[in-house]
PDB file of N, CA and C in Angstrom:
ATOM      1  N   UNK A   1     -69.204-163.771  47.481  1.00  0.00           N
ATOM      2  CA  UNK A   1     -70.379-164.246  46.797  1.00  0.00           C
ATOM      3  C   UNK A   1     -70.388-163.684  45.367  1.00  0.00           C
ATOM      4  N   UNK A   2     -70.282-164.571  44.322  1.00  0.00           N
ATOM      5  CA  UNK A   2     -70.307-164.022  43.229  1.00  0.00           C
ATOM      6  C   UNK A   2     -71.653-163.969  42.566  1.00  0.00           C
ATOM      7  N   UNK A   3     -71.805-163.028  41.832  1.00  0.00           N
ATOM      8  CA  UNK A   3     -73.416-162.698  41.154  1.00  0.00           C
ATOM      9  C   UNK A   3     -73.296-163.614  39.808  1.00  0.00           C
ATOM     10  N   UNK A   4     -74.795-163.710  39.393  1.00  0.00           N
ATOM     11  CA  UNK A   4     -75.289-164.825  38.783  1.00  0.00           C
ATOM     12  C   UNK A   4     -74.939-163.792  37.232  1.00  0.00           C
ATOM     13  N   UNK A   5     -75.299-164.606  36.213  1.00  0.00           N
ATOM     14  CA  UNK A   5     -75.380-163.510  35.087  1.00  0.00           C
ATOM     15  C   UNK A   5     -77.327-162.407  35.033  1.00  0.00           C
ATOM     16  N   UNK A   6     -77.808-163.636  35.174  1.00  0.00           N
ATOM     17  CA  UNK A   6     -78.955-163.116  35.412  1.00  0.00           C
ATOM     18  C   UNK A   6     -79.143-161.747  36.277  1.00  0.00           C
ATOM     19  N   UNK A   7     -78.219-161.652  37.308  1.00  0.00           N
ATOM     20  CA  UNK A   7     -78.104-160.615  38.703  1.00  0.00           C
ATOM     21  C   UNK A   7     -77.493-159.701  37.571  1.00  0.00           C
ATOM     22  N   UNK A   8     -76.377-160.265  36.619  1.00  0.00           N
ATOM     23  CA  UNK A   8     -76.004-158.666  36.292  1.00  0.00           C
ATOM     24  C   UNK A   8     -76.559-158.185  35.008  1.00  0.00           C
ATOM     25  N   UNK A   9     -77.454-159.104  34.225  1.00  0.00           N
ATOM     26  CA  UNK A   9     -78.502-158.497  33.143  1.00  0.00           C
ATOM     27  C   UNK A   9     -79.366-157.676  33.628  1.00  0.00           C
ATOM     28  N   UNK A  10     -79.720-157.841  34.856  1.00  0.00           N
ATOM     29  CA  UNK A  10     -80.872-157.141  35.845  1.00  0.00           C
ATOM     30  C   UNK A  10     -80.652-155.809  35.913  1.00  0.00           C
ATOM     31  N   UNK A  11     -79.028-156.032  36.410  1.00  0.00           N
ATOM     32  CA  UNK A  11     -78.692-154.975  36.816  1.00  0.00           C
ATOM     33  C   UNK A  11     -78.236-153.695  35.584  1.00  0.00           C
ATOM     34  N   UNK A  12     -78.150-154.350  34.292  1.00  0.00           N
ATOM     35  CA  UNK A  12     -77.610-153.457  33.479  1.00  0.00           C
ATOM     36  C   UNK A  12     -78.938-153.181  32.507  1.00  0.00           C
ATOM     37  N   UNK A  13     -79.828-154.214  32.605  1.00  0.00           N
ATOM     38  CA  UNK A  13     -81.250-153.472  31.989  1.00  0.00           C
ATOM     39  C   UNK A  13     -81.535-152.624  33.167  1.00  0.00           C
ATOM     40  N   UNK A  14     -81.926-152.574  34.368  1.00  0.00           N
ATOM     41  CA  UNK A  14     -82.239-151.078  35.348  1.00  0.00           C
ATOM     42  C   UNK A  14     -81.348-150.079  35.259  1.00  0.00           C
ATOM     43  N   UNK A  15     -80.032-150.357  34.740  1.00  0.00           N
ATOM     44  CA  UNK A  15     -79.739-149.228  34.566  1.00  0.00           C
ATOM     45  C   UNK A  15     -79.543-148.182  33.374  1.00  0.00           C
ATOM     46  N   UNK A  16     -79.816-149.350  32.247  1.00  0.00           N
ATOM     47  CA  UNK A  16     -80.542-148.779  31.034  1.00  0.00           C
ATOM     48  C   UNK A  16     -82.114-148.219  31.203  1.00  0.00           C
ATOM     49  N   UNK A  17     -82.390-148.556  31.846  1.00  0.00           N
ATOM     50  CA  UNK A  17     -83.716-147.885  32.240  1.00  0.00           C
ATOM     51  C   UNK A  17     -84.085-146.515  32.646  1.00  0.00           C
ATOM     52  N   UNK A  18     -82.878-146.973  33.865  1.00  0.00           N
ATOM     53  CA  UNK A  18     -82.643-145.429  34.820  1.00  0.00           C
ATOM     54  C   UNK A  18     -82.128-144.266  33.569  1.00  0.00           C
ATOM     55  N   UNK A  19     -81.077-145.017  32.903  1.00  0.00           N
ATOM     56  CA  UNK A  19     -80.733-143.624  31.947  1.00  0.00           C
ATOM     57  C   UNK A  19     -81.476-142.549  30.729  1.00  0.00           C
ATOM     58  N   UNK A  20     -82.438-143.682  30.239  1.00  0.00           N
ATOM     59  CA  UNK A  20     -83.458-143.625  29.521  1.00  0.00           C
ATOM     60  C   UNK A  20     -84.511-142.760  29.994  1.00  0.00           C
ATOM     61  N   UNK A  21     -85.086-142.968  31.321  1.00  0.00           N
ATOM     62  CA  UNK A  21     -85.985-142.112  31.673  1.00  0.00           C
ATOM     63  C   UNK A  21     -84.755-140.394  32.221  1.00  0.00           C
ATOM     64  N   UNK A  22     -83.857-140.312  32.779  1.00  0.00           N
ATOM     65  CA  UNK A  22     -82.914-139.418  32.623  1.00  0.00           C
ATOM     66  C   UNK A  22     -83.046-138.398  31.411  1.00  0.00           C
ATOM     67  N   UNK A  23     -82.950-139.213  30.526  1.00  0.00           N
ATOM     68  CA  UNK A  23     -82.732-138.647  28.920  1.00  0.00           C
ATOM     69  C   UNK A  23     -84.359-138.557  28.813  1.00  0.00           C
ATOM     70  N   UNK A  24     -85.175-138.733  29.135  1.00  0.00           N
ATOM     71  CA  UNK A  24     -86.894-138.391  29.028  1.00  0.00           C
ATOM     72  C   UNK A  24     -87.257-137.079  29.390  1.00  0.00           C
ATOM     73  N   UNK A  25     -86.700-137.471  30.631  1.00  0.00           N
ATOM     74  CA  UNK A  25     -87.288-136.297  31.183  1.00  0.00           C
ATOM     75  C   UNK A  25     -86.363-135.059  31.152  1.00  0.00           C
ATOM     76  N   UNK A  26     -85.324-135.148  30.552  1.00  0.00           N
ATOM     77  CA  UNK A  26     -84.661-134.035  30.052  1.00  0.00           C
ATOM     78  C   UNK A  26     -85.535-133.418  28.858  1.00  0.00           C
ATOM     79  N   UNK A  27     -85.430-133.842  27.882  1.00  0.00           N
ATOM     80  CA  UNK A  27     -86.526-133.807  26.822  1.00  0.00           C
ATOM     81  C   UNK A  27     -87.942-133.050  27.244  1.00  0.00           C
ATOM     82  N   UNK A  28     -88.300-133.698  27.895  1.00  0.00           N
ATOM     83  CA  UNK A  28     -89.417-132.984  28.680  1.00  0.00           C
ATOM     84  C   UNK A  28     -89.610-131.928  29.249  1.00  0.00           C
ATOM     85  N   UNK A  29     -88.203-131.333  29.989  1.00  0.00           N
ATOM     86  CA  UNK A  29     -88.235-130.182  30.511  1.00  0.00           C
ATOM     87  C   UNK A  29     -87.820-129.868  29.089  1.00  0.00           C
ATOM     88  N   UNK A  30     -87.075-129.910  28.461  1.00  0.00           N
ATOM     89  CA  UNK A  30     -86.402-128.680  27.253  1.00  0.00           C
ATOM     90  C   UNK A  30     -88.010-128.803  26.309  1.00  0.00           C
ATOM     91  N   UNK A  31     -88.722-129.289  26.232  1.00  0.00           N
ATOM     92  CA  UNK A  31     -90.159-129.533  25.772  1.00  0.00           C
ATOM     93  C   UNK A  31     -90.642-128.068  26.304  1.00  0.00           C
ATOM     94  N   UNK A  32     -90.740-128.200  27.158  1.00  0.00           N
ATOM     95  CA  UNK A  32     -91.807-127.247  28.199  1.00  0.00           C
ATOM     96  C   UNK A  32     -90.686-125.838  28.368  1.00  0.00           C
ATOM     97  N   UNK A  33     -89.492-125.541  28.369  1.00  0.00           N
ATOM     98  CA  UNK A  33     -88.807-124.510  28.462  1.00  0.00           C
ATOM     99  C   UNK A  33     -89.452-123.598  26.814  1.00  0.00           C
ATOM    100  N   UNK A  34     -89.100-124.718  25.867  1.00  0.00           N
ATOM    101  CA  UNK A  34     -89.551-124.335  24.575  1.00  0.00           C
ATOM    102  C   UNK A  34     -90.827-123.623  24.024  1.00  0.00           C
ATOM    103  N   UNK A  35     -91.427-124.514  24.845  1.00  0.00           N
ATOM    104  CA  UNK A  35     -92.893-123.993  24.467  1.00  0.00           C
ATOM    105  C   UNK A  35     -93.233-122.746  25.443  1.00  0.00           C
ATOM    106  N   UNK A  36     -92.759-122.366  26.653  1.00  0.00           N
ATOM    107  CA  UNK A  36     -93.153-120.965  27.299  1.00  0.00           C
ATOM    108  C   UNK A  36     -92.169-119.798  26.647  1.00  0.00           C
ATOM    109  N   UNK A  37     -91.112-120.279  26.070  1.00  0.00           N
ATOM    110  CA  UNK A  37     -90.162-119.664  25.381  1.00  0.00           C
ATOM    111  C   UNK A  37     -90.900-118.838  24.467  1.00  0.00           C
ATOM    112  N   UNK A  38     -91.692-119.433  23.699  1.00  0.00           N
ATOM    113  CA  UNK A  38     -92.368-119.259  22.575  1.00  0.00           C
ATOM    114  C   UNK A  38     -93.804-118.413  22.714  1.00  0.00           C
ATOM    115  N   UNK A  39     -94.392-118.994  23.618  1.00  0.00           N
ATOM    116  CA  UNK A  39     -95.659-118.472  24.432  1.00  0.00           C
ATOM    117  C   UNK A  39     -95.337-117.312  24.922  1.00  0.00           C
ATOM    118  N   UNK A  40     -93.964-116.607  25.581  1.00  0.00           N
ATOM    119  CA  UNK A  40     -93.422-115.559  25.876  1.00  0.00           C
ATOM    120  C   UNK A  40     -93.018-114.489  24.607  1.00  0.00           C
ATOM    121  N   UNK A  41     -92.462-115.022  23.559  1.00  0.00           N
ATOM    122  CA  UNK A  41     -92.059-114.485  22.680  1.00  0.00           C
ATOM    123  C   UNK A  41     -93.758-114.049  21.767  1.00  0.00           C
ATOM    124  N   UNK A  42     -94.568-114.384  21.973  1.00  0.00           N
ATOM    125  CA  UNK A  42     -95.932-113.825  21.516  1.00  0.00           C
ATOM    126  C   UNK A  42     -96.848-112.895  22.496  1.00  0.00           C
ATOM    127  N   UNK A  43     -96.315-113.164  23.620  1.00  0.00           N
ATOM    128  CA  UNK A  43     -97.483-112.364  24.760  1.00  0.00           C
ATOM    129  C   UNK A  43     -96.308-110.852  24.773  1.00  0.00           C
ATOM    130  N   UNK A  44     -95.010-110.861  24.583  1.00  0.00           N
ATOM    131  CA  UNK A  44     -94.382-109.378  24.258  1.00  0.00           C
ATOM    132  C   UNK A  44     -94.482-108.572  23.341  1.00  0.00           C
ATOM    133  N   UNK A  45     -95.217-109.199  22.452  1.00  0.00           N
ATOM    134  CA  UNK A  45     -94.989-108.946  21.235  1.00  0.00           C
ATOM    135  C   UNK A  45     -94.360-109.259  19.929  1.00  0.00           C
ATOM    136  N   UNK A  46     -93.669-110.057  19.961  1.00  0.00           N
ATOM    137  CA  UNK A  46     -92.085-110.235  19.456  1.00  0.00           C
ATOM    138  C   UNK A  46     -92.999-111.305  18.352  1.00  0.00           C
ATOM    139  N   UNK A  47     -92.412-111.999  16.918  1.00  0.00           N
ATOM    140  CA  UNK A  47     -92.688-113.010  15.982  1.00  0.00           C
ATOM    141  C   UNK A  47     -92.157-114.016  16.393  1.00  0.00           C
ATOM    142  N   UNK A  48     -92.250-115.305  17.085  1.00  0.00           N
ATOM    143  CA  UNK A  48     -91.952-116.721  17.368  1.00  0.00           C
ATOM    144  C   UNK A  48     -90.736-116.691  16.025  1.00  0.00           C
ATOM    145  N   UNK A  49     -91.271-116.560  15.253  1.00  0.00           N
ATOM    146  CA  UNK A  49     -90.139-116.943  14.089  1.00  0.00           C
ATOM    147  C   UNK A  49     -88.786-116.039  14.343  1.00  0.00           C
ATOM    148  N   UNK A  50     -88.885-115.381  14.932  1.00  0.00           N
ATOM    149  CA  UNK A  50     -87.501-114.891  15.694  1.00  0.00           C
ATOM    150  C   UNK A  50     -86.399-115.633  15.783  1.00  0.00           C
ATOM    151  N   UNK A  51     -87.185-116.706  16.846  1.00  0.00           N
ATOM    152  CA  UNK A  51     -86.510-117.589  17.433  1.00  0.00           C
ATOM    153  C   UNK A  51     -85.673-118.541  16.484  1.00  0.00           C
ATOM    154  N   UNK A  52     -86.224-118.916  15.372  1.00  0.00           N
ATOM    155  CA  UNK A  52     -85.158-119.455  14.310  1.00  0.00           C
ATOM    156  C   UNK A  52     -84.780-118.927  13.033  1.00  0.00           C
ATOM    157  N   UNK A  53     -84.654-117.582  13.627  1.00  0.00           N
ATOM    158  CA  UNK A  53     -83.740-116.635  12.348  1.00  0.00           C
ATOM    159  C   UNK A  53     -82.475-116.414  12.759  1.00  0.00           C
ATOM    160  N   UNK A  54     -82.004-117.081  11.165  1.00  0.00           N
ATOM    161  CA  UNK A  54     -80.371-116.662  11.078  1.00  0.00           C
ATOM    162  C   UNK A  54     -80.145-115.279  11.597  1.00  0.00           C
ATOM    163  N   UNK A  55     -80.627-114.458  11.514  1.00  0.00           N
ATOM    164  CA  UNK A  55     -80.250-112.768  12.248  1.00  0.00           C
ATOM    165  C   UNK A  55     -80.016-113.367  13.924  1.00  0.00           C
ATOM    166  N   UNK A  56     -80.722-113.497  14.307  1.00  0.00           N
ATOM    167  CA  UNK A  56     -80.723-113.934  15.686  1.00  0.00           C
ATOM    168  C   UNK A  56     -80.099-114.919  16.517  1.00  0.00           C
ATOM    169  N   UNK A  57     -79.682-115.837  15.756  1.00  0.00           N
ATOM    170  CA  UNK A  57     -79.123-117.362  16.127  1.00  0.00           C
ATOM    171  C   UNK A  57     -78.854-117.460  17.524  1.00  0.00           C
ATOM    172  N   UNK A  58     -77.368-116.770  17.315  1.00  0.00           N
ATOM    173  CA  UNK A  58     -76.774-116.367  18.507  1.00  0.00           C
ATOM    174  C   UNK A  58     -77.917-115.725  19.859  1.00  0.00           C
ATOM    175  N   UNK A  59     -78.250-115.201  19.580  1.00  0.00           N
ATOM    176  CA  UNK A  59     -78.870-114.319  20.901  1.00  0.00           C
ATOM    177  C   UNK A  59     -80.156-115.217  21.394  1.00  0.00           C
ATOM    178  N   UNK A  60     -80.497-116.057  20.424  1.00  0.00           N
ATOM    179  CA  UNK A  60     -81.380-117.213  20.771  1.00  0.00           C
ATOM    180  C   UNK A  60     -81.175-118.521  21.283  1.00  0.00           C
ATOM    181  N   UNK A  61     -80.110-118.716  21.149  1.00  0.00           N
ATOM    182  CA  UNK A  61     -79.106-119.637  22.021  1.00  0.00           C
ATOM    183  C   UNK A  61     -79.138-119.320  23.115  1.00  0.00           C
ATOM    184  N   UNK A  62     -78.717-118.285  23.536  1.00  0.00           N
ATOM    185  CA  UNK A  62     -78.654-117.557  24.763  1.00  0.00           C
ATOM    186  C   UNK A  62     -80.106-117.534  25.709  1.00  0.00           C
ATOM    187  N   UNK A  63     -80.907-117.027  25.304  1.00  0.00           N
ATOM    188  CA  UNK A  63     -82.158-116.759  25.731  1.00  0.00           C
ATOM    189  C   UNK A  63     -82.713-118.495  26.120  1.00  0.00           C
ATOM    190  N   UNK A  64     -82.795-119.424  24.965  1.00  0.00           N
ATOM    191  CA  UNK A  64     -83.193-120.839  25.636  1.00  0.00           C
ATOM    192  C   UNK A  64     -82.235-121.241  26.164  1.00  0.00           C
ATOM    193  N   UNK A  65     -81.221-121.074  26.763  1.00  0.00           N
ATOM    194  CA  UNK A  65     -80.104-121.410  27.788  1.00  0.00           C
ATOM    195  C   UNK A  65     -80.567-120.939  29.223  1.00  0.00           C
ATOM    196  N   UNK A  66     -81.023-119.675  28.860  1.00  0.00           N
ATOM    197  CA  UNK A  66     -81.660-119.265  29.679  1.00  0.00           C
ATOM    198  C   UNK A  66     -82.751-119.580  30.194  1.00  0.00           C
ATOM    199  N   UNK A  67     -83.972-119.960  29.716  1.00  0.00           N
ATOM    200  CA  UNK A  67     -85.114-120.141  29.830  1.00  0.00           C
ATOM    201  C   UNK A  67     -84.890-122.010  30.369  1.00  0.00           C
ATOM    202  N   UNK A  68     -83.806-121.940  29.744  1.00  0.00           N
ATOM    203  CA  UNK A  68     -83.803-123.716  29.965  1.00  0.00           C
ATOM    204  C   UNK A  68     -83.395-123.911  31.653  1.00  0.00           C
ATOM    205  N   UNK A  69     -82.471-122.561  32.342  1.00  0.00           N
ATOM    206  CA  UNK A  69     -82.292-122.870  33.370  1.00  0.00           C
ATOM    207  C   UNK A  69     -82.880-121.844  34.625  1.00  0.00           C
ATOM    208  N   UNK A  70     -83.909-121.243  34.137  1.00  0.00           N
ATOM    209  CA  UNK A  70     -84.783-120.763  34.815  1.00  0.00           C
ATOM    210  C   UNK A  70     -85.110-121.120  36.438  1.00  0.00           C
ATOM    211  N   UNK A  71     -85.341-120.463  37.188  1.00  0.00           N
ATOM    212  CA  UNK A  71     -85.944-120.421  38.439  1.00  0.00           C
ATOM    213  C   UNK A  71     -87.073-119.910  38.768  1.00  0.00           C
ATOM    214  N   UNK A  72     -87.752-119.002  37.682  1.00  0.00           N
ATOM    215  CA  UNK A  72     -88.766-118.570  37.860  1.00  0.00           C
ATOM    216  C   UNK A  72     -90.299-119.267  37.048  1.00  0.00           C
ATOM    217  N   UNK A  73     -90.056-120.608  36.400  1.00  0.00           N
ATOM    218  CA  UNK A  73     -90.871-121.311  35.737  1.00  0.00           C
ATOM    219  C   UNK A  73     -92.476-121.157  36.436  1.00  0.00           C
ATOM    220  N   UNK A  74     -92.571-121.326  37.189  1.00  0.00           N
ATOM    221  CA  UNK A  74     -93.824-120.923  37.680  1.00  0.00           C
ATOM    222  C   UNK A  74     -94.325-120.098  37.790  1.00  0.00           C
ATOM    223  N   UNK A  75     -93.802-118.872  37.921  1.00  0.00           N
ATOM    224  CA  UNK A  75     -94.450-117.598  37.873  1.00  0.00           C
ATOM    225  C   UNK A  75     -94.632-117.326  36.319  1.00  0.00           C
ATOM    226  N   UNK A  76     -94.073-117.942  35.687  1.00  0.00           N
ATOM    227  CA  UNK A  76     -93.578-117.567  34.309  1.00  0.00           C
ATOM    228  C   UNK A  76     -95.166-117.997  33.560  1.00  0.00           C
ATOM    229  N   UNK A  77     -95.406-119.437  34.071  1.00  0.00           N
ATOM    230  CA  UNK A  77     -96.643-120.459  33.152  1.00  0.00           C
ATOM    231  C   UNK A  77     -98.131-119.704  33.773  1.00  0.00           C
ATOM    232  N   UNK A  78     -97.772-119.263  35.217  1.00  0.00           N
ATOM    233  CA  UNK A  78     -99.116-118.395  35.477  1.00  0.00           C
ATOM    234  C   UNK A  78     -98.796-117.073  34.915  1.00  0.00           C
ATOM    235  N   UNK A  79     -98.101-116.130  34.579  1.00  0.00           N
ATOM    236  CA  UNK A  79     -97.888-114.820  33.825  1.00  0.00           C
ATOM    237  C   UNK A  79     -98.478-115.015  32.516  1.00  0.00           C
ATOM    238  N   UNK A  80     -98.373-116.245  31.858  1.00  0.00           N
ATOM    239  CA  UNK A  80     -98.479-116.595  30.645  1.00  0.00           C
ATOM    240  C   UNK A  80     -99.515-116.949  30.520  1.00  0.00           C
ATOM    241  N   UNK A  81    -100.661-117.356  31.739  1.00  0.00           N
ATOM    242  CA  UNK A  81    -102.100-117.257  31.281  1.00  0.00           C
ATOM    243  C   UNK A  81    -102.491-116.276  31.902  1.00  0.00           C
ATOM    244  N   UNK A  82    -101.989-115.470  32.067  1.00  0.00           N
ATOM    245  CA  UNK A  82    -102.837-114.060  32.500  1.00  0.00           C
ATOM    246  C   UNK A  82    -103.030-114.627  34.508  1.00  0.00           C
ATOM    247  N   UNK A  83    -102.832-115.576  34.997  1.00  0.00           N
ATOM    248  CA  UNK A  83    -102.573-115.160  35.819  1.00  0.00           C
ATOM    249  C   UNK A  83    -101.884-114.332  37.321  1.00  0.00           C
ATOM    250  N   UNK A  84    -101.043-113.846  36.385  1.00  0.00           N
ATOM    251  CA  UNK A  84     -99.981-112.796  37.209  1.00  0.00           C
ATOM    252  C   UNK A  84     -99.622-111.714  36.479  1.00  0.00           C
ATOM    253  N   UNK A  85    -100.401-110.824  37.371  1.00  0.00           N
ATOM    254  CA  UNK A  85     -99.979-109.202  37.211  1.00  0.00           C
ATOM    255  C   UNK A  85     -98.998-108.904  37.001  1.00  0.00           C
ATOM    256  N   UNK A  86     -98.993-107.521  36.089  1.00  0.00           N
ATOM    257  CA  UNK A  86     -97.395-106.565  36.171  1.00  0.00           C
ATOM    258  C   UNK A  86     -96.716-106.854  34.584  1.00  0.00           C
ATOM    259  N   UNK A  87     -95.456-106.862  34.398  1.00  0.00           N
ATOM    260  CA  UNK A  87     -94.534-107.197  33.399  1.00  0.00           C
ATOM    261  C   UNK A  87     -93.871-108.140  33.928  1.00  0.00           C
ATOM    262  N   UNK A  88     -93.254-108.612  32.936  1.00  0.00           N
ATOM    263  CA  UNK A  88     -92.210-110.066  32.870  1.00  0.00           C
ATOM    264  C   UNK A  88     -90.517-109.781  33.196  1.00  0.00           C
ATOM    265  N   UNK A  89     -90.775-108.822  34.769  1.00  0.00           N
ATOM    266  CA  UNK A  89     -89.276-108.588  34.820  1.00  0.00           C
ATOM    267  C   UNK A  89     -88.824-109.812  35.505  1.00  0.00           C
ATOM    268  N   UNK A  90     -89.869-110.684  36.240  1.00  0.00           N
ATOM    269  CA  UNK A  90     -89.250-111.866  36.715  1.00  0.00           C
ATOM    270  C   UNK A  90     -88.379-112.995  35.727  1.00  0.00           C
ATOM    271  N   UNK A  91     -88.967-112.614  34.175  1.00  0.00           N
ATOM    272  CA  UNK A  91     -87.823-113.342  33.753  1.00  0.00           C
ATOM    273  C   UNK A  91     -86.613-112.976  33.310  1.00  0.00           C
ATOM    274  N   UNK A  92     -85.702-113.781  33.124  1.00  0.00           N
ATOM    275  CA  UNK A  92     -84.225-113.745  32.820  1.00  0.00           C
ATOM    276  C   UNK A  92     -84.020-113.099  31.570  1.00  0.00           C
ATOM    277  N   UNK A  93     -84.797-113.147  30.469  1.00  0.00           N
ATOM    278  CA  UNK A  93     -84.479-112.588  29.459  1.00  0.00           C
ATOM    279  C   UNK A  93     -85.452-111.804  29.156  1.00  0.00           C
ATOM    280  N   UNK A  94     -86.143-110.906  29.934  1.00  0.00           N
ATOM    281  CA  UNK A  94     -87.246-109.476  30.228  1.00  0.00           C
ATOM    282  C   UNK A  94     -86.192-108.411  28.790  1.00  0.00           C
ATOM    283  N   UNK A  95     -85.364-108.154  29.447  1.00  0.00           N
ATOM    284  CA  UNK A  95     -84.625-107.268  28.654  1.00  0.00           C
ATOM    285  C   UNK A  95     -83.587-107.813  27.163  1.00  0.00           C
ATOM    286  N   UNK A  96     -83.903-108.906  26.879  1.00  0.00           N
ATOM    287  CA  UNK A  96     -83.301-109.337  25.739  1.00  0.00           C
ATOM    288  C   UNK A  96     -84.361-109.446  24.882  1.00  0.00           C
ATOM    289  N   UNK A  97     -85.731-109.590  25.060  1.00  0.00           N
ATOM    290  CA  UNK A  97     -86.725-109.514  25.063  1.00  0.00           C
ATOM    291  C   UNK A  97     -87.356-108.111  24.250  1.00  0.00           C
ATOM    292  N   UNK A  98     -86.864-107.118  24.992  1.00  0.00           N
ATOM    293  CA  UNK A  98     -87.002-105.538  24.892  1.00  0.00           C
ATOM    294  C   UNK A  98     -86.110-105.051  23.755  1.00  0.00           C
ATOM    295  N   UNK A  99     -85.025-105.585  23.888  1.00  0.00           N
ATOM    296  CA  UNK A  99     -84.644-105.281  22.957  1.00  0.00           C
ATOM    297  C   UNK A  99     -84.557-105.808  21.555  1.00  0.00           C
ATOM    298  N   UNK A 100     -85.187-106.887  20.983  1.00  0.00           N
ATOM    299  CA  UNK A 100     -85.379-107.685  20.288  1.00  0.00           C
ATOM    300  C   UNK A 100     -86.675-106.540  19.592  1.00  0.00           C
ATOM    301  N   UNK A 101     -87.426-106.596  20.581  1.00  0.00           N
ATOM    302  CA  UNK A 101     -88.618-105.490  19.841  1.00  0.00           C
ATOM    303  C   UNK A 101     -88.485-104.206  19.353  1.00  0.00           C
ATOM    304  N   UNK A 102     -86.935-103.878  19.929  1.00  0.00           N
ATOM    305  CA  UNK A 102     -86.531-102.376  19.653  1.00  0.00           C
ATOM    306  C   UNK A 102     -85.826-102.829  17.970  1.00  0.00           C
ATOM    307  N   UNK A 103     -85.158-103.966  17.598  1.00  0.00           N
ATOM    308  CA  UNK A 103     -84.575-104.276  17.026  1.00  0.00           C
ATOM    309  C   UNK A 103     -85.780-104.779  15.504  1.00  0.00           C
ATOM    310  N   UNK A 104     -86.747-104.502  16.198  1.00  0.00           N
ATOM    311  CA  UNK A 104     -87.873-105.112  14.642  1.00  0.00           C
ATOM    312  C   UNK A 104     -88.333-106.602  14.476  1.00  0.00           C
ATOM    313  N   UNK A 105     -88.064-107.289  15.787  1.00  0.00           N
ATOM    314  CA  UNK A 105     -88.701-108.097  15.643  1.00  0.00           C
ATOM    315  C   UNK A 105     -90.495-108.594  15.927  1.00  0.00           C
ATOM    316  N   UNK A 106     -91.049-107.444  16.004  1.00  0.00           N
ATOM    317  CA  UNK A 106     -92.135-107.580  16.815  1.00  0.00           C
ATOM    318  C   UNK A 106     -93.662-107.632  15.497  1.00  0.00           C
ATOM    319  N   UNK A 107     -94.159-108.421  16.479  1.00  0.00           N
ATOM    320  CA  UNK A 107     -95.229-108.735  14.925  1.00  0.00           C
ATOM    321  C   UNK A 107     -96.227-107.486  14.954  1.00  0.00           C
ATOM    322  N   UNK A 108     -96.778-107.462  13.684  1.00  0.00           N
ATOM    323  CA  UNK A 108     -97.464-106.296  13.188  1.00  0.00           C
ATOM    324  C   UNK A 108     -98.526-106.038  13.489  1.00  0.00           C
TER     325      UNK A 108
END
């Protein structure tokens, strides 16, 4: 049984579709990694503008690599409104973090 053209426009707009929302919602999470990234980098102490200083580049790469592949996102967005006790050793970059503030990045 051979398919119609119509059957395979169908089929190649749904799957332009499918890829599109793919590529969305990637965006979306790196959206939301970004912004607790940032929300983190102010509740430690640390200057957001950190995050895009040439001094740092490198080690900030690292850290949203990190944050981008997180497991602890939820504990992370309630820590970040004050609802969860303690320090932020649950996240991945707790100690890159620490030392960033040892290093002078921390706002005044």
């Amino acid at each position: 049984m051979a398919l119609s053209l119509t059957e395979v426009l169908g089929a190649l707009i749904l799957l332009g579709i499918a890829i599109a929302l793919v590529f969305a919602y990637r965006k979306y999470l790196a959206a939301n990694s970004e912004r607790r990234m940032q929300a983190m980098l102010e509740k430690v102490g640390l200057d957001p503008a950190i995050a895009s200083s040439g001094d740092t580049r490198t080690i900030m790469k690292e850290v949203r690599d990190r944050c981008r592949h997180c497991q602890t996102e939820d504990v992370c967005e309630r820590w970040l409104k004050g609802e969860e006790a303690g320090d932020n050793d649950f996240c991945p970059n707790h100690r890159v973090f620490e030392m960033l503030h040892k290093y002078g990045g921390a706002t005044g």
